[in-house]
Structure formats: structure tokens, C-alpha cells
C-alpha atoms as a PDB file:
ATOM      1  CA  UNK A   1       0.000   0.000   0.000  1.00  0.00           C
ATOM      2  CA  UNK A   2       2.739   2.527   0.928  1.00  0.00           C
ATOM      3  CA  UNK A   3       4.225   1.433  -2.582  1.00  0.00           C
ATOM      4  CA  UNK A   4       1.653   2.538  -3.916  1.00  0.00           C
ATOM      5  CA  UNK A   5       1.369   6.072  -2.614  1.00  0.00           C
ATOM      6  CA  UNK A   6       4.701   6.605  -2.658  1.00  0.00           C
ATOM      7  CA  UNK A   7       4.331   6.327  -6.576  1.00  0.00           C
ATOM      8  CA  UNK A   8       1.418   8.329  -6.952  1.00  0.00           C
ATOM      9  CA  UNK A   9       3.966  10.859  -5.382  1.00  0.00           C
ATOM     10  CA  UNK A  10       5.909  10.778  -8.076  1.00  0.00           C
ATOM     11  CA  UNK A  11       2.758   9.939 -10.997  1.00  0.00           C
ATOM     12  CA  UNK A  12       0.640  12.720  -9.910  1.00  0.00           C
ATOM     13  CA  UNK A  13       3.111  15.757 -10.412  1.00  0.00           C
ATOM     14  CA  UNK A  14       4.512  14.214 -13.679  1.00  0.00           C
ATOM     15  CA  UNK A  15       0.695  14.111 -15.094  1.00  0.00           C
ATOM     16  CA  UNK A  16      -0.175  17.613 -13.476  1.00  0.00           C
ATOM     17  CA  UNK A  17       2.730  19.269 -15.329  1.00  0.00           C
ATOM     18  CA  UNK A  18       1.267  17.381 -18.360  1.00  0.00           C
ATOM     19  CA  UNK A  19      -2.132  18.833 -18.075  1.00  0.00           C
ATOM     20  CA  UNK A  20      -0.490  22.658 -17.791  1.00  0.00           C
ATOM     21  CA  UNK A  21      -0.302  22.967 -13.732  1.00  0.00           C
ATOM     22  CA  UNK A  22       3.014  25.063 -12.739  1.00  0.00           C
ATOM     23  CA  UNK A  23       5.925  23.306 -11.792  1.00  0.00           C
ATOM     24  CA  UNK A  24       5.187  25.037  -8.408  1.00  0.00           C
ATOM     25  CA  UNK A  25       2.102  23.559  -8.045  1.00  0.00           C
ATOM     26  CA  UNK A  26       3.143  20.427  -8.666  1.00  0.00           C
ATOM     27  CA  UNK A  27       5.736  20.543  -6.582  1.00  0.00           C
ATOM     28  CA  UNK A  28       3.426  21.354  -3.612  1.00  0.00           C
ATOM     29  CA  UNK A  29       1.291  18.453  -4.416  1.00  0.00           C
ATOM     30  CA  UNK A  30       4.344  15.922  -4.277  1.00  0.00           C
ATOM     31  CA  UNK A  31       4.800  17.664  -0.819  1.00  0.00           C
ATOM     32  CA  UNK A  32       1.619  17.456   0.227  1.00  0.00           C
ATOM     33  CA  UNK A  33       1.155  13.788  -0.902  1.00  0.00           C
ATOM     34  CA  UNK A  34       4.613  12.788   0.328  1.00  0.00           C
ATOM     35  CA  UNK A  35       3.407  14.039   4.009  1.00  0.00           C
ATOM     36  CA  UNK A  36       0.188  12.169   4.513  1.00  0.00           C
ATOM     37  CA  UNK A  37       2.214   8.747   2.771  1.00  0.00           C
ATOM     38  CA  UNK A  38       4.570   9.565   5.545  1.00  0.00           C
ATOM     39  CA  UNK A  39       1.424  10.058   8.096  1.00  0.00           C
ATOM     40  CA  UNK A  40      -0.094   6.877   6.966  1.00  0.00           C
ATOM     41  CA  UNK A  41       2.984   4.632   6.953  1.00  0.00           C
ATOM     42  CA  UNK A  42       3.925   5.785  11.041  1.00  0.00           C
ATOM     43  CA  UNK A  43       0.221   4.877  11.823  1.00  0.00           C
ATOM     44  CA  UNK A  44       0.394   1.935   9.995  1.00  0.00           C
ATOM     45  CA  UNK A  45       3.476   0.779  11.690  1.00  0.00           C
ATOM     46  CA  UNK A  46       2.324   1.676  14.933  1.00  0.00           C
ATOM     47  CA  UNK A  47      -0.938  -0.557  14.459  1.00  0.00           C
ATOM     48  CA  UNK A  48       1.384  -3.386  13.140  1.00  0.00           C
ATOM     49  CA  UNK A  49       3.079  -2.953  16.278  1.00  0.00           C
ATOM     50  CA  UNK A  50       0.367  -2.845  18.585  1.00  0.00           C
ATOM     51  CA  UNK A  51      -1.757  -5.563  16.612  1.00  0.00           C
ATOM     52  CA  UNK A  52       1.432  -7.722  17.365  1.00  0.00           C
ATOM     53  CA  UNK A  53       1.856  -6.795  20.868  1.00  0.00           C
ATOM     54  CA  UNK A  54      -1.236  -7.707  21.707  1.00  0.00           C
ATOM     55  CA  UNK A  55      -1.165 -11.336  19.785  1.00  0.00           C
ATOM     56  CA  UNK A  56       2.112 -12.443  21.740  1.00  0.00           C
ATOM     57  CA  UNK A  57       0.668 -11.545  25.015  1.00  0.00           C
ATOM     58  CA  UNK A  58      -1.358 -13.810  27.434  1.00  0.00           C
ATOM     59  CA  UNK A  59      -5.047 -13.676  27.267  1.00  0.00           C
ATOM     60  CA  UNK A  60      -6.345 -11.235  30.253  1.00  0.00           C
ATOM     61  CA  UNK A  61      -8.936 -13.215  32.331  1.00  0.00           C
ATOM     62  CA  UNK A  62     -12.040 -11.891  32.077  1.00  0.00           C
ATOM     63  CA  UNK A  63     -13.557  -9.467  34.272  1.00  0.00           C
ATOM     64  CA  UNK A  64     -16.166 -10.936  36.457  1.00  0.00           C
ATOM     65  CA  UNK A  65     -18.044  -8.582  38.238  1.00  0.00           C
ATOM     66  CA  UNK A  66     -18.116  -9.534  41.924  1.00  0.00           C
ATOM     67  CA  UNK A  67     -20.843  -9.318  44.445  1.00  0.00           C
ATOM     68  CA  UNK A  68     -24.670 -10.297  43.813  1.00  0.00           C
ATOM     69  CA  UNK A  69     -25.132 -12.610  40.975  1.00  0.00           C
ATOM     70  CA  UNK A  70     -28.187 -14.297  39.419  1.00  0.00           C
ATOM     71  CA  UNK A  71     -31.542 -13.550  39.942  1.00  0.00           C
ATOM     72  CA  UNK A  72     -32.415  -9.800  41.063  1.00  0.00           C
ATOM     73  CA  UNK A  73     -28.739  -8.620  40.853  1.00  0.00           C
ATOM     74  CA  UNK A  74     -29.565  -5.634  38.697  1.00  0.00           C
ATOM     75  CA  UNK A  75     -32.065  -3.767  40.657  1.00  0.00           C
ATOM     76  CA  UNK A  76     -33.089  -1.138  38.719  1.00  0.00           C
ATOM     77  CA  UNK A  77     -35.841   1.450  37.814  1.00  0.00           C
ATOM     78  CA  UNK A  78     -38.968   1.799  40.177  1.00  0.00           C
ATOM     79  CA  UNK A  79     -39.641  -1.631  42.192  1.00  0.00           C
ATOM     80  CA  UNK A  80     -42.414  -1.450  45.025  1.00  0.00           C
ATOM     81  CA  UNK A  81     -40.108  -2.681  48.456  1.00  0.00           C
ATOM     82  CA  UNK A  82     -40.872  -5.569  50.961  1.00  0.00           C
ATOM     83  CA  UNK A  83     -42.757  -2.949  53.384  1.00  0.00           C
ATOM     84  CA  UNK A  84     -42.819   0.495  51.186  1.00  0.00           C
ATOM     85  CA  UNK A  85     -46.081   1.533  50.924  1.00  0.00           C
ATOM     86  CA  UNK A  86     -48.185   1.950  47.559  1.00  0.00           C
ATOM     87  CA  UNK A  87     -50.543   4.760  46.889  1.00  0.00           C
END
């Protein structure tokens, strides 16, 4: 992929010039394109790198919520009590 960009760096300029863009305005698109290739290949590298970090360590345990489990854990919303009266 970065191959690829770094040849429309060089592809894009030629065929501006072709199609009667100054040679200063093609020269600011090779910079401009040449900075986000470089932009995309240091995030790129730096997802590699995490995607790989994360494959050669253990698996975390899972997070198991502690306390009241099962039936009626989650007591939410509005739930007439034991003795709380009811209008």
C-alpha cells in the first residue's frame, strides 16, 4: 500500500505538469502527498506494532463482576419494596 502512494507521489506531479499545472504547483502536491504517505505509513506501523503486541501476550482473564449474581442482581428502575407503601 505505501508502494503505492509513494508512486502516486511521483505519478501525480509528472501528469499535473502534463495537463499545464506550474511546476510550483506540482511541486506542492508531491509535498503534500509525500506528508500524509509519511502520516499513513507511522500509523500503519504503529498498528502493526500494537496488533502484534497484543497477539504475543497472554489472554487477560475476564472481568467478572463480583458481588450479587443471578436472579435480582440488577435492581433497577422503580420496584415497590418488601414494606414500602403503595398509593
Amino acid at each position: 500500500m505505501v508502494r503505492w502512494a509513494a508512486f502516486s507521489c511521483v505519478l501525480v506531479p509528472v501528469v499535473l505538469v502534463g495537463y499545464g499545472t506550474s511546476l510550483a504547483g506540482a511541486a506542492g502536491t508531491a509535498l503534500g502527498l509525500a506528508a500524509v504517505t509519511g502520516a499513513c505509513r507511522v500509523l500503519l506501523r504503529r498498528s502493526e506494532r500494537g496488533a502484534a503486541r497484543l497477539r504475543t501476550e497472554e489472554p487477560a482473564a475476564h472481568h467478572v463482576p463480583r458481588g450479587r449474581v443471578g436472579a435480582g442482581a440488577h435492581r433497577s428502575g422503580r420496584h415497590a419494596g418488601g414494606n414500602t407503601p403503595v398509593d
